[in-house]
PDB file of N, CA and C in Angstrom:
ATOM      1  N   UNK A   1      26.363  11.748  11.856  1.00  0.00           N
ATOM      2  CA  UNK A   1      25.232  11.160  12.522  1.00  0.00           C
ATOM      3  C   UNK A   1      24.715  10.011  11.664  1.00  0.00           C
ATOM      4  N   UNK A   2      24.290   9.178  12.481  1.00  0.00           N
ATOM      5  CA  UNK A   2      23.641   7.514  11.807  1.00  0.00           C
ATOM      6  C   UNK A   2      22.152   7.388  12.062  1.00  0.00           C
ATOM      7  N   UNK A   3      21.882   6.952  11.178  1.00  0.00           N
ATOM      8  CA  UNK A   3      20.083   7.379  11.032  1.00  0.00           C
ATOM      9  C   UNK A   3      19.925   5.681  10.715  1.00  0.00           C
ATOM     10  N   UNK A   4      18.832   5.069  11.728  1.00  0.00           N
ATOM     11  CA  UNK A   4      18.737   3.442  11.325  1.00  0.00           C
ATOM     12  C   UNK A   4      17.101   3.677  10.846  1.00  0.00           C
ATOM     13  N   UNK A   5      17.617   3.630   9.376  1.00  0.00           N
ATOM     14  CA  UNK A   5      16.144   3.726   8.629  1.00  0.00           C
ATOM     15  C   UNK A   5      15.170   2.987   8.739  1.00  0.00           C
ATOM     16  N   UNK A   6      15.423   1.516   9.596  1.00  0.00           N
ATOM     17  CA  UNK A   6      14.574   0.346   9.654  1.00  0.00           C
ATOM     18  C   UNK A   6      14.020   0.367  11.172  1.00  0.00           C
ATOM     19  N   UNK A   7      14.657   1.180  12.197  1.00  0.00           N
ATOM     20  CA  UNK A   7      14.503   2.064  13.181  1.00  0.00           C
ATOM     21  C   UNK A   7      13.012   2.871  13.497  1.00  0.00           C
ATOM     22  N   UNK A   8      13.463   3.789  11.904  1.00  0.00           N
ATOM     23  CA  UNK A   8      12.485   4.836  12.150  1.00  0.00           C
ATOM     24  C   UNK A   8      10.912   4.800  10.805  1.00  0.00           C
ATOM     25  N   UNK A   9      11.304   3.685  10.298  1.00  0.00           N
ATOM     26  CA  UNK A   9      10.141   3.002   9.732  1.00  0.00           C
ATOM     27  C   UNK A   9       9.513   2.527  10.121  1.00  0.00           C
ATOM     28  N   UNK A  10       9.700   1.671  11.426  1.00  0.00           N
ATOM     29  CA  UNK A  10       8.954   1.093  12.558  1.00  0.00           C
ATOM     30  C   UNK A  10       8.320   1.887  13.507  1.00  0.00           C
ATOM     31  N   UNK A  11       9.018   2.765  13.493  1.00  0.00           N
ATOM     32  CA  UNK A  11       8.058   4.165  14.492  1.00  0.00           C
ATOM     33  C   UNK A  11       7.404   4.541  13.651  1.00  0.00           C
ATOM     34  N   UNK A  12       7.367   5.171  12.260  1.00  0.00           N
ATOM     35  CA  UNK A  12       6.358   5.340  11.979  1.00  0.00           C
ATOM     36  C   UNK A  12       5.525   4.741  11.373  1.00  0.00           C
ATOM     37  N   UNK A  13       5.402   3.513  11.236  1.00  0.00           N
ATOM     38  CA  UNK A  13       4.262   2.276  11.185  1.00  0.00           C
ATOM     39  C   UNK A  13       3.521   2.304  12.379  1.00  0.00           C
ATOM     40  N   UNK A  14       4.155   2.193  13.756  1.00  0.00           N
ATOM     41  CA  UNK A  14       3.381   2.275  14.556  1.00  0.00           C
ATOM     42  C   UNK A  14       2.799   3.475  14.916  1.00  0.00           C
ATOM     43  N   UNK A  15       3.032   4.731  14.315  1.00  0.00           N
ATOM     44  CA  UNK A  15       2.592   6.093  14.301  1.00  0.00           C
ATOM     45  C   UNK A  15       1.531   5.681  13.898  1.00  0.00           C
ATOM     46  N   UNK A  16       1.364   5.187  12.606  1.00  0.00           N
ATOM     47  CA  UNK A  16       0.379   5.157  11.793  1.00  0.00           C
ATOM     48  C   UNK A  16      -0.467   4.410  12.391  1.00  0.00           C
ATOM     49  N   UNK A  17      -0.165   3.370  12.571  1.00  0.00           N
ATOM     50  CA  UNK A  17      -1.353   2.346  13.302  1.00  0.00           C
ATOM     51  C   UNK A  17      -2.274   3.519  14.381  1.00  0.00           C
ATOM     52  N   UNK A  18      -1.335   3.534  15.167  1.00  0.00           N
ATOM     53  CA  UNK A  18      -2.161   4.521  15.773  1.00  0.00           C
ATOM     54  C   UNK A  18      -3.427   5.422  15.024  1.00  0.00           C
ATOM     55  N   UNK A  19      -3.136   5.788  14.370  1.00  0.00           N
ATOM     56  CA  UNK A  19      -3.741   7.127  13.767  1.00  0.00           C
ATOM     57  C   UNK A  19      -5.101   6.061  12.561  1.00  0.00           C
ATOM     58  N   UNK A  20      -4.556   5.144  12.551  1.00  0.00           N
ATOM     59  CA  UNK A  20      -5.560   4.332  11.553  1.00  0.00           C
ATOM     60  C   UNK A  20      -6.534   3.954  12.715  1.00  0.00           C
ATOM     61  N   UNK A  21      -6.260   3.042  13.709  1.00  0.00           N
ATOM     62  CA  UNK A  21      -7.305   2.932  14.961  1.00  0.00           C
ATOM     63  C   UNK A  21      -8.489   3.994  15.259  1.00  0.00           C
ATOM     64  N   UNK A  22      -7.343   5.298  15.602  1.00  0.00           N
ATOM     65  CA  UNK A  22      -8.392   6.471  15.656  1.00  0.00           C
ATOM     66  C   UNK A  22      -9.374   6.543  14.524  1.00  0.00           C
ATOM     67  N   UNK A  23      -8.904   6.386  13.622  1.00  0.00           N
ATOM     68  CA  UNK A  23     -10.101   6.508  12.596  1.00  0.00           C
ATOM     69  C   UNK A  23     -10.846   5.385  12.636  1.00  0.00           C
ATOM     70  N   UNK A  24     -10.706   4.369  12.990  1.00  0.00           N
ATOM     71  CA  UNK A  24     -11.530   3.719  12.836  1.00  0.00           C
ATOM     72  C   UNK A  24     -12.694   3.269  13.806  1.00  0.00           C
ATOM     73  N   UNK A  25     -11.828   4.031  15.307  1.00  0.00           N
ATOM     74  CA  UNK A  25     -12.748   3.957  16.243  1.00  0.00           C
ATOM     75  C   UNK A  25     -13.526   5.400  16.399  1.00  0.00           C
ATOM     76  N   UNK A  26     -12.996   6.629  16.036  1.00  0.00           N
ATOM     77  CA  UNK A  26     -13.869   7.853  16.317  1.00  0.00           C
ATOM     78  C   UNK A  26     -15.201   8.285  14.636  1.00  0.00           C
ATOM     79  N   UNK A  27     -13.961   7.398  13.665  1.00  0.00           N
ATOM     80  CA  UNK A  27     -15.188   8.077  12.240  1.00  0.00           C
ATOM     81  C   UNK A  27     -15.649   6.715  11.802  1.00  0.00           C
ATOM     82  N   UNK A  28     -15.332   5.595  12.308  1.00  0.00           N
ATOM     83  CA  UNK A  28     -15.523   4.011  11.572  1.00  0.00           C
ATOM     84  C   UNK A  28     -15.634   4.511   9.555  1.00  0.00           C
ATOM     85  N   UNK A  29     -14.092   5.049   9.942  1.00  0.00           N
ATOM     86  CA  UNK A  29     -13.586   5.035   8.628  1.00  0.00           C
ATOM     87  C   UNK A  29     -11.831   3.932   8.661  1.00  0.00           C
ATOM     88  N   UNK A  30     -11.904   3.140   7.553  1.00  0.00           N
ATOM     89  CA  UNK A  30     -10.453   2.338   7.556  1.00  0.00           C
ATOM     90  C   UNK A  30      -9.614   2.628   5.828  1.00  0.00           C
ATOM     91  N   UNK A  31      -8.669   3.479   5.984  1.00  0.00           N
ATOM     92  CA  UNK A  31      -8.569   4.336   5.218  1.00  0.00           C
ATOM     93  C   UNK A  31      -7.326   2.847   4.550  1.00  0.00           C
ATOM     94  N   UNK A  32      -7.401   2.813   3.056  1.00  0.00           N
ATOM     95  CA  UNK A  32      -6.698   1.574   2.082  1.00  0.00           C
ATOM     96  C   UNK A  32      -5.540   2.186   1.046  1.00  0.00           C
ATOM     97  N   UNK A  33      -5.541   1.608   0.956  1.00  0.00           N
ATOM     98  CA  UNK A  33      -4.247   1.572  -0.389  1.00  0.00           C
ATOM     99  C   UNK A  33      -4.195   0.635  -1.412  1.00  0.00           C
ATOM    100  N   UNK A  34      -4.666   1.081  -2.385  1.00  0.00           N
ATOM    101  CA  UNK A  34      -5.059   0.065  -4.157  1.00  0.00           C
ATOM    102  C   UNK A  34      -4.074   0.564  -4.618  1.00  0.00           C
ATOM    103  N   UNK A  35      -3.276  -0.982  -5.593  1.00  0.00           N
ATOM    104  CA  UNK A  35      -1.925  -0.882  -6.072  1.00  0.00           C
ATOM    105  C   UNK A  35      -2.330  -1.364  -7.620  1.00  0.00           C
ATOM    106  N   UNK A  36      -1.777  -0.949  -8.521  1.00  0.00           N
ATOM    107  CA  UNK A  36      -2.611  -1.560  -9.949  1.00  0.00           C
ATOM    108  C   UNK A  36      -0.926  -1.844 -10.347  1.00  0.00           C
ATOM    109  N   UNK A  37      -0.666  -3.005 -10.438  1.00  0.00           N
ATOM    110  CA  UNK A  37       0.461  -3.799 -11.068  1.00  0.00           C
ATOM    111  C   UNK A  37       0.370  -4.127 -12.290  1.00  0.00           C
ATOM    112  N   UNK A  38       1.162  -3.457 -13.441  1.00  0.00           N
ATOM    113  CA  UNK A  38       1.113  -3.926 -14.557  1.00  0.00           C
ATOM    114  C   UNK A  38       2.192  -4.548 -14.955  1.00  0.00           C
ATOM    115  N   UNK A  39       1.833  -6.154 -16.216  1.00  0.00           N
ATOM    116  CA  UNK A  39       2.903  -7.214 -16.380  1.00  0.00           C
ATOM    117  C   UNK A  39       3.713  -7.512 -15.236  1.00  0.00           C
ATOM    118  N   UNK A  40       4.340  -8.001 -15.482  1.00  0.00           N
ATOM    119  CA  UNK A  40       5.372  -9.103 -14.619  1.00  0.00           C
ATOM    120  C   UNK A  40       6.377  -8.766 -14.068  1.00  0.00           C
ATOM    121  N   UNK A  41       6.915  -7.821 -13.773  1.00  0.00           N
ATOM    122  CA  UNK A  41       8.444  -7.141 -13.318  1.00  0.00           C
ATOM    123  C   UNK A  41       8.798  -7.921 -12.009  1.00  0.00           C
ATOM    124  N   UNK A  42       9.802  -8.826 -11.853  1.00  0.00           N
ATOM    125  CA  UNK A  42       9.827  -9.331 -10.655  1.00  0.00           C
ATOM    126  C   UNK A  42       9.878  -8.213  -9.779  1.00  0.00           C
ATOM    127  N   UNK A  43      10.581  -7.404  -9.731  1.00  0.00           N
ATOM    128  CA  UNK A  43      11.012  -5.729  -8.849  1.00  0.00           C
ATOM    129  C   UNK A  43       9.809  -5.596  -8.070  1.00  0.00           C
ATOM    130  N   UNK A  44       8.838  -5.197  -9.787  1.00  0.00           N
ATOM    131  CA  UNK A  44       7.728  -4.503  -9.013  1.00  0.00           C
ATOM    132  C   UNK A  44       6.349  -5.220  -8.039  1.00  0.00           C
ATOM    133  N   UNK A  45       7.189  -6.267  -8.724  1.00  0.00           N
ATOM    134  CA  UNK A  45       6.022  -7.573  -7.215  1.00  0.00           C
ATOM    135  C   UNK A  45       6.719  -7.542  -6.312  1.00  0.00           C
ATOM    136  N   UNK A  46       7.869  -7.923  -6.000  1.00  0.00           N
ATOM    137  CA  UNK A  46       8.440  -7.653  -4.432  1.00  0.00           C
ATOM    138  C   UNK A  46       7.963  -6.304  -4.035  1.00  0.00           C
ATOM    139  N   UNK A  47       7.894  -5.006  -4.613  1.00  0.00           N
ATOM    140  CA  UNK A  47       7.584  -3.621  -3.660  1.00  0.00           C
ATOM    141  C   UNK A  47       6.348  -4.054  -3.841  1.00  0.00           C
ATOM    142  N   UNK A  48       5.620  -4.216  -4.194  1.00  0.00           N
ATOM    143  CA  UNK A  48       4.042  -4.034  -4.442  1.00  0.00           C
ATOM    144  C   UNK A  48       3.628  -5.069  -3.184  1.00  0.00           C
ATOM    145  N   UNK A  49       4.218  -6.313  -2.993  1.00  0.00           N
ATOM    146  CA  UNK A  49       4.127  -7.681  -1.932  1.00  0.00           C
ATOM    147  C   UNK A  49       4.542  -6.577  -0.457  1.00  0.00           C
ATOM    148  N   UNK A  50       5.693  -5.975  -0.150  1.00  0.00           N
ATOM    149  CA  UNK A  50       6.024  -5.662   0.245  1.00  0.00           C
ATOM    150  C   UNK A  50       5.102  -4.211   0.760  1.00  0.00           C
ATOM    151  N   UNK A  51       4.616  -3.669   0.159  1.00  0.00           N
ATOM    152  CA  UNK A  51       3.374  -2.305   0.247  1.00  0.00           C
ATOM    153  C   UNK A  51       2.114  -3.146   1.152  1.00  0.00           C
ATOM    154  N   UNK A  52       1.685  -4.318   0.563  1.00  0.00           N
ATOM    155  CA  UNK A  52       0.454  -4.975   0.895  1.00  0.00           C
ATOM    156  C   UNK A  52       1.121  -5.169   2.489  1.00  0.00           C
ATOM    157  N   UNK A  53       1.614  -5.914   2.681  1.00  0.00           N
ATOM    158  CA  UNK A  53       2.498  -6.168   3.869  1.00  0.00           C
ATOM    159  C   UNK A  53       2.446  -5.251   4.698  1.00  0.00           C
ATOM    160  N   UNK A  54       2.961  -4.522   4.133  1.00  0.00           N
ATOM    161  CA  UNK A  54       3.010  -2.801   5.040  1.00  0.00           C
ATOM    162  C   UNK A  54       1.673  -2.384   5.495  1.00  0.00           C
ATOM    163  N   UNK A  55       0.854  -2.231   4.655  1.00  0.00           N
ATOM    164  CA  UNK A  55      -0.544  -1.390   4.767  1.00  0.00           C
ATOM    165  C   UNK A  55      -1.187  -2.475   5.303  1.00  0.00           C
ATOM    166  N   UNK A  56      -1.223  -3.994   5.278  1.00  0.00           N
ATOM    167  CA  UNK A  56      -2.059  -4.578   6.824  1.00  0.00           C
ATOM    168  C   UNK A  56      -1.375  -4.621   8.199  1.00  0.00           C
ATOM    169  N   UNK A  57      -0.168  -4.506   8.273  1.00  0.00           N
ATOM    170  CA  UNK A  57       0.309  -4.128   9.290  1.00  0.00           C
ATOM    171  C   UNK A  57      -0.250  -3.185  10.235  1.00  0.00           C
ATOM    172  N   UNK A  58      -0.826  -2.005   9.878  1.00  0.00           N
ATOM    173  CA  UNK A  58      -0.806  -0.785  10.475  1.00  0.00           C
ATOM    174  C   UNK A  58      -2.361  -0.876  10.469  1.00  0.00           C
ATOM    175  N   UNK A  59      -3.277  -1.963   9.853  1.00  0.00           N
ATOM    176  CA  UNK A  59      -4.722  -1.951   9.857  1.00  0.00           C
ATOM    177  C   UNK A  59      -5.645  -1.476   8.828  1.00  0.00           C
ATOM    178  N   UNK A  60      -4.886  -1.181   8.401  1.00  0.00           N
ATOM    179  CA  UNK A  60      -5.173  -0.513   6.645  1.00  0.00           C
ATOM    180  C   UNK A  60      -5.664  -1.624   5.649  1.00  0.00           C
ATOM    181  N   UNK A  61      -6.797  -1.438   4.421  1.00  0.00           N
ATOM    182  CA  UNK A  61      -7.143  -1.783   3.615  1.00  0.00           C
ATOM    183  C   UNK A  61      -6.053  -2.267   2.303  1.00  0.00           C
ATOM    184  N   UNK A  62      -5.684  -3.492   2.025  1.00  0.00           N
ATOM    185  CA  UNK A  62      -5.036  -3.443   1.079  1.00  0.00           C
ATOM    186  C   UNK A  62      -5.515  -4.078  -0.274  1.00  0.00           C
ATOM    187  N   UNK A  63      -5.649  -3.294  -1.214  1.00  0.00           N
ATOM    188  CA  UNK A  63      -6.240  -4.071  -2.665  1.00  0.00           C
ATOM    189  C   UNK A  63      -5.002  -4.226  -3.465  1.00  0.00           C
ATOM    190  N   UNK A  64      -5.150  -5.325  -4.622  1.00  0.00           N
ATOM    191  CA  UNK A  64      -4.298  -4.991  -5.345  1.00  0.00           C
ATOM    192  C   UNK A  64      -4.872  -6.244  -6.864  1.00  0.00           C
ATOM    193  N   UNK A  65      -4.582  -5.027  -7.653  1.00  0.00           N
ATOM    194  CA  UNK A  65      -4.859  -4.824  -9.606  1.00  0.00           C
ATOM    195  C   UNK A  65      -4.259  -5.226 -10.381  1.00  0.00           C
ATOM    196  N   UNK A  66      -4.252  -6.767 -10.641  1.00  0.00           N
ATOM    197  CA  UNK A  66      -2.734  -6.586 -11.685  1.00  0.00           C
ATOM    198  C   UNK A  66      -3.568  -6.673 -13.372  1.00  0.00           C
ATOM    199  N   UNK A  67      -2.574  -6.404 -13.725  1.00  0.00           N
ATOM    200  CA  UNK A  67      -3.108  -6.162 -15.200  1.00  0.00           C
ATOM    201  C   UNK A  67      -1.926  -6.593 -16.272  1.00  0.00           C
ATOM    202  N   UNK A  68      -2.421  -7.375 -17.619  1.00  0.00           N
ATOM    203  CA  UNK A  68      -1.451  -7.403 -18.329  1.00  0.00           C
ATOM    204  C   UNK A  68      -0.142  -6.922 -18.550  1.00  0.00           C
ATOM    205  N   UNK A  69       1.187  -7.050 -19.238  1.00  0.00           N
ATOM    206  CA  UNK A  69       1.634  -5.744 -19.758  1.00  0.00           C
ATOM    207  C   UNK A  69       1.300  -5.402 -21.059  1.00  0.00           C
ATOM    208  N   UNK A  70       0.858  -6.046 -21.660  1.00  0.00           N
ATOM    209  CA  UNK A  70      -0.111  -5.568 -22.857  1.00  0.00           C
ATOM    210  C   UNK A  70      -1.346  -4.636 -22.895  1.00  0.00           C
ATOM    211  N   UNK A  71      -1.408  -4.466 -21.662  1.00  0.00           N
ATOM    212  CA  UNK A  71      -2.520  -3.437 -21.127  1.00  0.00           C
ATOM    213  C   UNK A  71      -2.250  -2.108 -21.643  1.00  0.00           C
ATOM    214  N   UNK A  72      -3.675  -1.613 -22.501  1.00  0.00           N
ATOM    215  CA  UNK A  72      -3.371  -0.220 -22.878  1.00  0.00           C
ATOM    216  C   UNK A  72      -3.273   0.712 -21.702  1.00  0.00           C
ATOM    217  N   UNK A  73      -2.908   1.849 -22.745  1.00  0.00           N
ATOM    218  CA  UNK A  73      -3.214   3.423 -21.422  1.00  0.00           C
ATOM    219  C   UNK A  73      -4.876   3.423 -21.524  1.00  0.00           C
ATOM    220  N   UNK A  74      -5.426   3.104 -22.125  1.00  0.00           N
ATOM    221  CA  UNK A  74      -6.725   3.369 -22.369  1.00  0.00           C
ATOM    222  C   UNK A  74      -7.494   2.537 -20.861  1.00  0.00           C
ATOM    223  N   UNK A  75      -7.001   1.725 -20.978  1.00  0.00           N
ATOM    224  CA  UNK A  75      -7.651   0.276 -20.123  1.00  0.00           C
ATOM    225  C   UNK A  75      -7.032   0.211 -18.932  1.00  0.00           C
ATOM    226  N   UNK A  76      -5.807   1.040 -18.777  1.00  0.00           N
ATOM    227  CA  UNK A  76      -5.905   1.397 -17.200  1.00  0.00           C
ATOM    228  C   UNK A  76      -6.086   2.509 -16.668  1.00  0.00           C
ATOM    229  N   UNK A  77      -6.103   3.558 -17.727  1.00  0.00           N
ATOM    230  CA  UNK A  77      -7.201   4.765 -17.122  1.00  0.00           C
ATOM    231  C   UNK A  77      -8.225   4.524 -16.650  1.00  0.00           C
ATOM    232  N   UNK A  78      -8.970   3.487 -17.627  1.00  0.00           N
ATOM    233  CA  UNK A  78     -10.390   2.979 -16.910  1.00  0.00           C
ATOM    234  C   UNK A  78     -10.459   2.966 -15.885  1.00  0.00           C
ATOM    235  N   UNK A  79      -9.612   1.427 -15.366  1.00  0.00           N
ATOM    236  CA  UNK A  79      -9.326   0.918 -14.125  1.00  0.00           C
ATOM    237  C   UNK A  79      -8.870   2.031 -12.892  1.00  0.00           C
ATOM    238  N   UNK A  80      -8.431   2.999 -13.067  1.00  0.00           N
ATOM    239  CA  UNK A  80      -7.920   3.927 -12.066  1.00  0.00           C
ATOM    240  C   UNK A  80      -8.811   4.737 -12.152  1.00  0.00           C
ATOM    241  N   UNK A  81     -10.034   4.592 -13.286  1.00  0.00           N
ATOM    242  CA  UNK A  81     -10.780   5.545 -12.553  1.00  0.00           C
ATOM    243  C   UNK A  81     -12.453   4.968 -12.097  1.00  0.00           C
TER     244      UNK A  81
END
C-alpha cells in the first residue's frame, strides 16, 4: 500500500483549520505556536520558515525567537519561560 504523505498532510491542515475556526468562533480563543531558533543552522530555518508557514495556514498564531548560538542554557530557559 502507498500512502501520499503530502496527500494526507493537507487533510489534516484542513482538519485543523477547521478545529482552529471553532475555537475561535465558539471560545474566541486562537491557539499559536512560538518557535525559539537558536544560531544559524540553515536546516533549522527552512523547518522553522516552513512551521510558520504551516501554523498561518490553518489560522493559527505564529511567533518566532531567534537567539544567538552563543546563547546560554541559562538565557534560554529564561526565554522559554
Amino acid at each position: 500500500m502507498n500512502i501520499d504523505g503530502k496527500a494526507v498532510a493537507q487533510e489534516l491542515r484542513q482538519s485543523l483549520a477547521i478545529e482552529v475556526k471553532q475555537l475561535q468562533d465558539e471560545r474566541d480563543i486562537t491557539p499559536g505556536l512560538t518557535v525559539i531558533l537558536v544560531g544559524e543552522d540553515p536546516a533549522s530555518q527552512v523547518y522553522v520558515r516552513n512551521k510558520v508557514r504551516q501554523t498561518e495556514e490553518v489560522g493559527m498564531i505564529s511567533n518566532e525567537i531567534r537567539m544567538p548560538a552563543e546563547t546560554s542554557q541559562e538565557a534560554l530557559l529564561a526565554e522559554i519561560a
